[in-house]
N, C-alpha and C. Protein backbone atom coordinates (compact mmCIF):
# COMPACT_ATOMS: atom_id res chain seq x y z
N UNK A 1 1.05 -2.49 9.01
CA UNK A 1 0.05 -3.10 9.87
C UNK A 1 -0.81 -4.04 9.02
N UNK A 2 -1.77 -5.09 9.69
CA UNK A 2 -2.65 -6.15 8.98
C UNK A 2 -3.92 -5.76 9.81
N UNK A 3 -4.30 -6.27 8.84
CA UNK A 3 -6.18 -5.98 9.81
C UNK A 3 -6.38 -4.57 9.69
N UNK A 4 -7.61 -4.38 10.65
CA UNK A 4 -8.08 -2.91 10.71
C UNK A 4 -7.38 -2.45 12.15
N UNK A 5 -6.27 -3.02 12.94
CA UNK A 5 -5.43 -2.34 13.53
C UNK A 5 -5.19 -0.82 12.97
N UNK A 6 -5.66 0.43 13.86
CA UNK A 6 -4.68 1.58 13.75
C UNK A 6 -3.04 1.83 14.20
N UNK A 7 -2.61 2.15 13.32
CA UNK A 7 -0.93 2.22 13.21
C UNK A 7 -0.80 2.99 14.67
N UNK A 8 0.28 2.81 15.45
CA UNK A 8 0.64 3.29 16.63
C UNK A 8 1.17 5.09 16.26
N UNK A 9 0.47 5.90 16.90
CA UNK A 9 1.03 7.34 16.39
C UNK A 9 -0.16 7.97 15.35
N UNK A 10 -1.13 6.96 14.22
CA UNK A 10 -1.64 7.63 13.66
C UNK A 10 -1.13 8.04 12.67
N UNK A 11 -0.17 7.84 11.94
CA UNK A 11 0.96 8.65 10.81
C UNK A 11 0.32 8.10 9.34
N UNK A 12 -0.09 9.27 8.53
CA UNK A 12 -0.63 8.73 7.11
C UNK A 12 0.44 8.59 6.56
N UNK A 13 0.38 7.91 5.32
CA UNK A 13 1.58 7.75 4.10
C UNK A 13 2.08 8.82 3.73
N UNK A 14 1.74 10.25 3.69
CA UNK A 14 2.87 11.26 3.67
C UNK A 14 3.38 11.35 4.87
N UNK A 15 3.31 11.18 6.02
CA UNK A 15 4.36 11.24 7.04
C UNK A 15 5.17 10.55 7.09
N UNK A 16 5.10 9.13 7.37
CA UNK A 16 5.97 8.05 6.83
C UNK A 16 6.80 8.22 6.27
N UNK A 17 6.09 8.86 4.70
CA UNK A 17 7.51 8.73 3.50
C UNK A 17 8.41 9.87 4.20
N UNK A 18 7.60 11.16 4.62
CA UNK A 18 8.94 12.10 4.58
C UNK A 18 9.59 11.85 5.91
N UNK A 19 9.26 10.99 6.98
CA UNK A 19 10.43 10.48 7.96
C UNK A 19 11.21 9.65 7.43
N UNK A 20 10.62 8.45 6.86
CA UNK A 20 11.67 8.18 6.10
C UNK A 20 12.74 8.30 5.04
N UNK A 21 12.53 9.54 4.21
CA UNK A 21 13.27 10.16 3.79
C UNK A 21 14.26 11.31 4.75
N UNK A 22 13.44 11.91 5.42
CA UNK A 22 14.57 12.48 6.66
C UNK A 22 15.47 11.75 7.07
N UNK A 23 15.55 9.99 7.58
CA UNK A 23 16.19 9.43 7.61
C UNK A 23 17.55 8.95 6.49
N UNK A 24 17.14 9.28 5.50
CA UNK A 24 18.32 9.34 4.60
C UNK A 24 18.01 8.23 3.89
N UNK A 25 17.00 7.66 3.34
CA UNK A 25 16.98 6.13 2.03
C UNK A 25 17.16 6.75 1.14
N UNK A 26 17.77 6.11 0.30
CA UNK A 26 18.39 6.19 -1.29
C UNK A 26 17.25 6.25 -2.04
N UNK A 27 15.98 5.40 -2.10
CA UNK A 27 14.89 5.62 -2.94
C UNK A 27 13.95 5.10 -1.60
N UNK A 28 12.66 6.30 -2.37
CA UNK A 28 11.40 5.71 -2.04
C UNK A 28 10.50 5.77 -2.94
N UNK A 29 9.51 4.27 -2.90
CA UNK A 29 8.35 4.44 -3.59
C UNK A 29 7.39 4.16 -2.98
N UNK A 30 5.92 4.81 -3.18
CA UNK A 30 4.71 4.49 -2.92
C UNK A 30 3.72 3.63 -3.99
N UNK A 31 3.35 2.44 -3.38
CA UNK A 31 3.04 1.52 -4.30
C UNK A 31 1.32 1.64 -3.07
N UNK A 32 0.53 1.91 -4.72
CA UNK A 32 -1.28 1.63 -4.15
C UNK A 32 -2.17 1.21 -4.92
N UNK A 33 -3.53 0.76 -4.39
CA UNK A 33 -4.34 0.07 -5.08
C UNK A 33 -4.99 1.54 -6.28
N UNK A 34 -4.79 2.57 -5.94
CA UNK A 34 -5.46 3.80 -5.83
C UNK A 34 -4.43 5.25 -5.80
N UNK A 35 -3.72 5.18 -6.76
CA UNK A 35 -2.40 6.19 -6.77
C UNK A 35 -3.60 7.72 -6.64
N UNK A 36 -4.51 7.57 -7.64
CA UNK A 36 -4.65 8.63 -8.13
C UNK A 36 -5.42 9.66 -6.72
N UNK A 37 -5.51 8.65 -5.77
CA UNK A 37 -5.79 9.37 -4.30
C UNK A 37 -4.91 10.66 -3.74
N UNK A 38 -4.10 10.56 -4.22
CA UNK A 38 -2.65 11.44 -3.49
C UNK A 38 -3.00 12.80 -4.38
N UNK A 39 -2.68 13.93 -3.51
CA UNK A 39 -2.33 15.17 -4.33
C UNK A 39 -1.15 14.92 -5.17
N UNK A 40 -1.06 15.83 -6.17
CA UNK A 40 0.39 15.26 -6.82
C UNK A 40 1.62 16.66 -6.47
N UNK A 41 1.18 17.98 -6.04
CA UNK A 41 2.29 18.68 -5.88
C UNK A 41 2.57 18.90 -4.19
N UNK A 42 3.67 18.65 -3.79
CA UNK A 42 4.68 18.62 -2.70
C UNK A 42 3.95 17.59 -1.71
N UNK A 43 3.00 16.69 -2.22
CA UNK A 43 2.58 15.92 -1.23
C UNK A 43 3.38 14.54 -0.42
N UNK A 44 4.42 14.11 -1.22
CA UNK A 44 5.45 12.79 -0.87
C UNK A 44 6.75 13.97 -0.95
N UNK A 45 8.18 13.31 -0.23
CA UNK A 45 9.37 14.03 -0.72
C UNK A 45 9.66 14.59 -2.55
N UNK A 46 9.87 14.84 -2.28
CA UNK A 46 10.74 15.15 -3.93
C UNK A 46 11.39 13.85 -3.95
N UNK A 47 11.52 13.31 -5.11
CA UNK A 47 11.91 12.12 -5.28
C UNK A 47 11.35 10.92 -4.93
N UNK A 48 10.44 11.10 -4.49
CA UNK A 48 9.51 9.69 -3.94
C UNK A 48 8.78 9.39 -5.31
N UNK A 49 8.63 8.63 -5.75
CA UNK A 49 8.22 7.66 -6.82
C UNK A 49 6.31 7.32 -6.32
N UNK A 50 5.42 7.44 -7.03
CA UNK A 50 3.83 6.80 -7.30
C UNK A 50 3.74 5.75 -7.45
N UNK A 51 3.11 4.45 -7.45
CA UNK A 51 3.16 3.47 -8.50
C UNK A 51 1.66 2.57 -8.00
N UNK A 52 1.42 1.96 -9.33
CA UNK A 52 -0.26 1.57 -9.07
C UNK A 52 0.30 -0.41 -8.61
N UNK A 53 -0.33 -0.87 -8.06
CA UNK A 53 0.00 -1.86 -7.22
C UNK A 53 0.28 -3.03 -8.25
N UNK A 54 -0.27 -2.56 -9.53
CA UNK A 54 0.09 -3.95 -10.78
C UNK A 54 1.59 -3.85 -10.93
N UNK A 55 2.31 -2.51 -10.23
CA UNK A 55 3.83 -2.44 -11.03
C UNK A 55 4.37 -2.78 -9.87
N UNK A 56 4.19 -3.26 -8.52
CA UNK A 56 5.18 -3.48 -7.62
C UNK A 56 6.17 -4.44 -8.12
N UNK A 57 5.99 -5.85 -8.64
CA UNK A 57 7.24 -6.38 -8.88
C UNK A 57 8.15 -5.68 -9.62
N UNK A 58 7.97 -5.12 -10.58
CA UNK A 58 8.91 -3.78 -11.37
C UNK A 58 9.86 -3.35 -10.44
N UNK A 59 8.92 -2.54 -9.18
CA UNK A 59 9.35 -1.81 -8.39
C UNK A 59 10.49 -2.19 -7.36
N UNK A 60 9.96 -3.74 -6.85
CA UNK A 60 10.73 -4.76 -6.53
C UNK A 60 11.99 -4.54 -6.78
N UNK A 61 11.89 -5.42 -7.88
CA UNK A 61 13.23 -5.37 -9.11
C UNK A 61 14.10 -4.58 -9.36
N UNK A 62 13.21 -2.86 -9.45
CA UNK A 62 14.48 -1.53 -9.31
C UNK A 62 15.48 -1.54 -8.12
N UNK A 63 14.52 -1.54 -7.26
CA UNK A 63 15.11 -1.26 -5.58
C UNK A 63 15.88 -2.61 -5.08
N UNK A 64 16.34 -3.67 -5.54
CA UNK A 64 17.03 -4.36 -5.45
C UNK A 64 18.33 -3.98 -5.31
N UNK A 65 18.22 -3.74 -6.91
CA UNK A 65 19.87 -3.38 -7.35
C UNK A 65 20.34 -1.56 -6.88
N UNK A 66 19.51 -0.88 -5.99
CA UNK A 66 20.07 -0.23 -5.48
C UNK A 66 21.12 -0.24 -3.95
N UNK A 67 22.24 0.65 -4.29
CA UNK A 67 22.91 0.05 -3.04
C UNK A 67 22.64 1.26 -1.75
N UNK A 68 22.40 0.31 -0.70
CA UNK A 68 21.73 1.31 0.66
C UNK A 68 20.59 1.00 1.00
N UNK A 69 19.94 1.58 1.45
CA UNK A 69 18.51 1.30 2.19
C UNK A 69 17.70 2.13 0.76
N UNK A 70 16.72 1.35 0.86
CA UNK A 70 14.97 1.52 -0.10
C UNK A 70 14.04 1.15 0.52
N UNK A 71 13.01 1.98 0.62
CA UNK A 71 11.61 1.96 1.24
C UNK A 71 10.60 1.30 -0.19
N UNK A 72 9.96 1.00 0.19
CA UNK A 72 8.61 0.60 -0.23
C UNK A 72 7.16 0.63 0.69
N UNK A 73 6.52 1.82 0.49
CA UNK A 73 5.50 2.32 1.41
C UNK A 73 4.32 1.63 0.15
N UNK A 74 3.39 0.51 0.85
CA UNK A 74 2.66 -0.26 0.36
C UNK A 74 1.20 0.17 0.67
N UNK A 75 -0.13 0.86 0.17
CA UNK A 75 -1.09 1.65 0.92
C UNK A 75 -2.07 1.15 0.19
N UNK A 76 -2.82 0.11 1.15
CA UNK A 76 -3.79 -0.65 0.81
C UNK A 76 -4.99 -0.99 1.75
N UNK A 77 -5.74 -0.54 1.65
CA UNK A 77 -7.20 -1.42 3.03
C UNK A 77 -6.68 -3.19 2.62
N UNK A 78 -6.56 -3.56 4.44
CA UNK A 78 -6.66 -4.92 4.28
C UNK A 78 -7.85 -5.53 3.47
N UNK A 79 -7.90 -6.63 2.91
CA UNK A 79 -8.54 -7.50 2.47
C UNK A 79 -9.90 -7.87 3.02
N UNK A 80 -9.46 -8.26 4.60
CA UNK A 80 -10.17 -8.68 5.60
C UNK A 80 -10.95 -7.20 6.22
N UNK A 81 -10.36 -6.17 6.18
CA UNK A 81 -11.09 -4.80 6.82
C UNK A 81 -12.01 -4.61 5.76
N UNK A 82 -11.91 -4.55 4.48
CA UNK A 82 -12.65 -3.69 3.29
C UNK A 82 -14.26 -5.22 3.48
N UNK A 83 -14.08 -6.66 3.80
CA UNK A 83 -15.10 -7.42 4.04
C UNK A 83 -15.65 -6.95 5.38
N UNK A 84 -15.00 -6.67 6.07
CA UNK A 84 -16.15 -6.08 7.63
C UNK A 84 -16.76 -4.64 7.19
N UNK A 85 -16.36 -3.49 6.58
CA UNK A 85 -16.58 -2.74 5.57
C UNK A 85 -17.61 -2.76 5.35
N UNK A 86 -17.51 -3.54 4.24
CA UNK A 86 -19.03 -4.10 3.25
C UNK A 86 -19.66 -4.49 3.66
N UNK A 87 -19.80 -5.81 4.97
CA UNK A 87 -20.95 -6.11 5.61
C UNK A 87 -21.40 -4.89 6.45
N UNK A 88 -21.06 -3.94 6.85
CA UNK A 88 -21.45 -2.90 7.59
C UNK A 88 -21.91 -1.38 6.43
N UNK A 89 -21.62 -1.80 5.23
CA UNK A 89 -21.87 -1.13 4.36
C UNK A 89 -21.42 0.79 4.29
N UNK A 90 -20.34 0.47 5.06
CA UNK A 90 -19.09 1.43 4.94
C UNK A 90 -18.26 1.41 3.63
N UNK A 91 -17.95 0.19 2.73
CA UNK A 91 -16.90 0.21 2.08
C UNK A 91 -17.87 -0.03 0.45
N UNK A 92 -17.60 0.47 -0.84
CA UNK A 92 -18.30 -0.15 -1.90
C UNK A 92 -18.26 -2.07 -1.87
N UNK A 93 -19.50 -2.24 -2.58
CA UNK A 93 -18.98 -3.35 -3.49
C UNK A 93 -18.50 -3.94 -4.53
N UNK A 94 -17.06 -4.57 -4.73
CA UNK A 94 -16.68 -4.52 -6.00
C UNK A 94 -17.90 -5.29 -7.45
N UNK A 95 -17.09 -4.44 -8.61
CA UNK A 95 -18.04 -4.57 -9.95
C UNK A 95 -18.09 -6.06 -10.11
N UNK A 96 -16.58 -6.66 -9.49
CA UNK A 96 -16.18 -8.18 -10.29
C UNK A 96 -15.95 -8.92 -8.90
N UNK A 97 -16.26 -9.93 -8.21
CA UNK A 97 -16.16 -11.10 -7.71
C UNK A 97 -14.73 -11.99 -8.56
N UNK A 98 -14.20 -12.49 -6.87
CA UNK A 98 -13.10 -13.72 -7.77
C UNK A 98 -13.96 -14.94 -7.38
N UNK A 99 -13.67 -15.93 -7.84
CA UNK A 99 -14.07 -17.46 -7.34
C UNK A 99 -12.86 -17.84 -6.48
N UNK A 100 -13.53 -18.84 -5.53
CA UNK A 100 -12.56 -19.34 -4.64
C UNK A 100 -12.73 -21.17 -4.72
N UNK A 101 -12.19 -21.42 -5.75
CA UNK A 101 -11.81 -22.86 -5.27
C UNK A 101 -11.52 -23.73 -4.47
N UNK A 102 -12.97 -24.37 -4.38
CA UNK A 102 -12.74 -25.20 -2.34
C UNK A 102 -11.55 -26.43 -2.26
N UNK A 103 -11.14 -26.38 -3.23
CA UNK A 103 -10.19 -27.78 -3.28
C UNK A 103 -8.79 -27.42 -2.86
N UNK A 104 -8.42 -26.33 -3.24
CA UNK A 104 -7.77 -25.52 -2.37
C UNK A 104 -7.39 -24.66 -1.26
N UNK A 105 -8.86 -24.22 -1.37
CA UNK A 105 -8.65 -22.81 0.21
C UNK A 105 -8.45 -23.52 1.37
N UNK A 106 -8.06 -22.98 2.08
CA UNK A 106 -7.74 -23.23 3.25
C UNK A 106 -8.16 -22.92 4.32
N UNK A 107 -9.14 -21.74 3.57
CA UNK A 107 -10.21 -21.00 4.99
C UNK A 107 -9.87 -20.14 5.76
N UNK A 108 -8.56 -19.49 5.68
CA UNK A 108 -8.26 -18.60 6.56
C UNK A 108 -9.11 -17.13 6.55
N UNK A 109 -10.00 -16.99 5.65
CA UNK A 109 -10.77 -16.29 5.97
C UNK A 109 -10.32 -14.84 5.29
């Protein structure tokens, strides 16, 4: 999902993974801004893979060259939700600011 849309059903990232592992994928990984959120014992399938969101292309890259179906369960607050967030002062504010170069943006907001 994008935005602060709720997912149809309600299903957190351990449900997900283990339907989709019930379904039978060859690999799964969970790629987040925030790994260290997750319990670490029996909380994903056995075999489901962690990974902190700097290693997704890695992750990418593995699950390529596997043959069959691969998941990639991606668990992130939108961009745009974590700014309605903060103006409502629900969400922290980050330590570091990026700059946005007007010669470029495009404004989508």
């Amino acid at each position: 999902m994008t935005g602060g849309q709720p997912a149809e059903g309600a299903f957190n990232v351990a449900q997900i993974a283990h339907q989709v592992w019930a379904e039978g994928v060859k690999r799964l990984a969970i790629v987040s801004d925030d790994p260290s959120k997750y319990p670490q014992a029996n909380y994903f399938p056995q075999g489901a893979t962690i990974h902190h969101r700097r290693e997704l292309d890695a992750v990418q890259r593995e699950l390529r060259d596997i043959k069959g179906l691969t998941v990639v369960i991606y668990d992130q607050t939108c961009a745009a939700e974590k700014r309605r967030r903060r103006k409502r002062g629900l969400y922290p504010d980050p330590a570091k600011r990026a700059f946005i170069n007007e010669l470029v943006c495009e404004g989508c907001g």
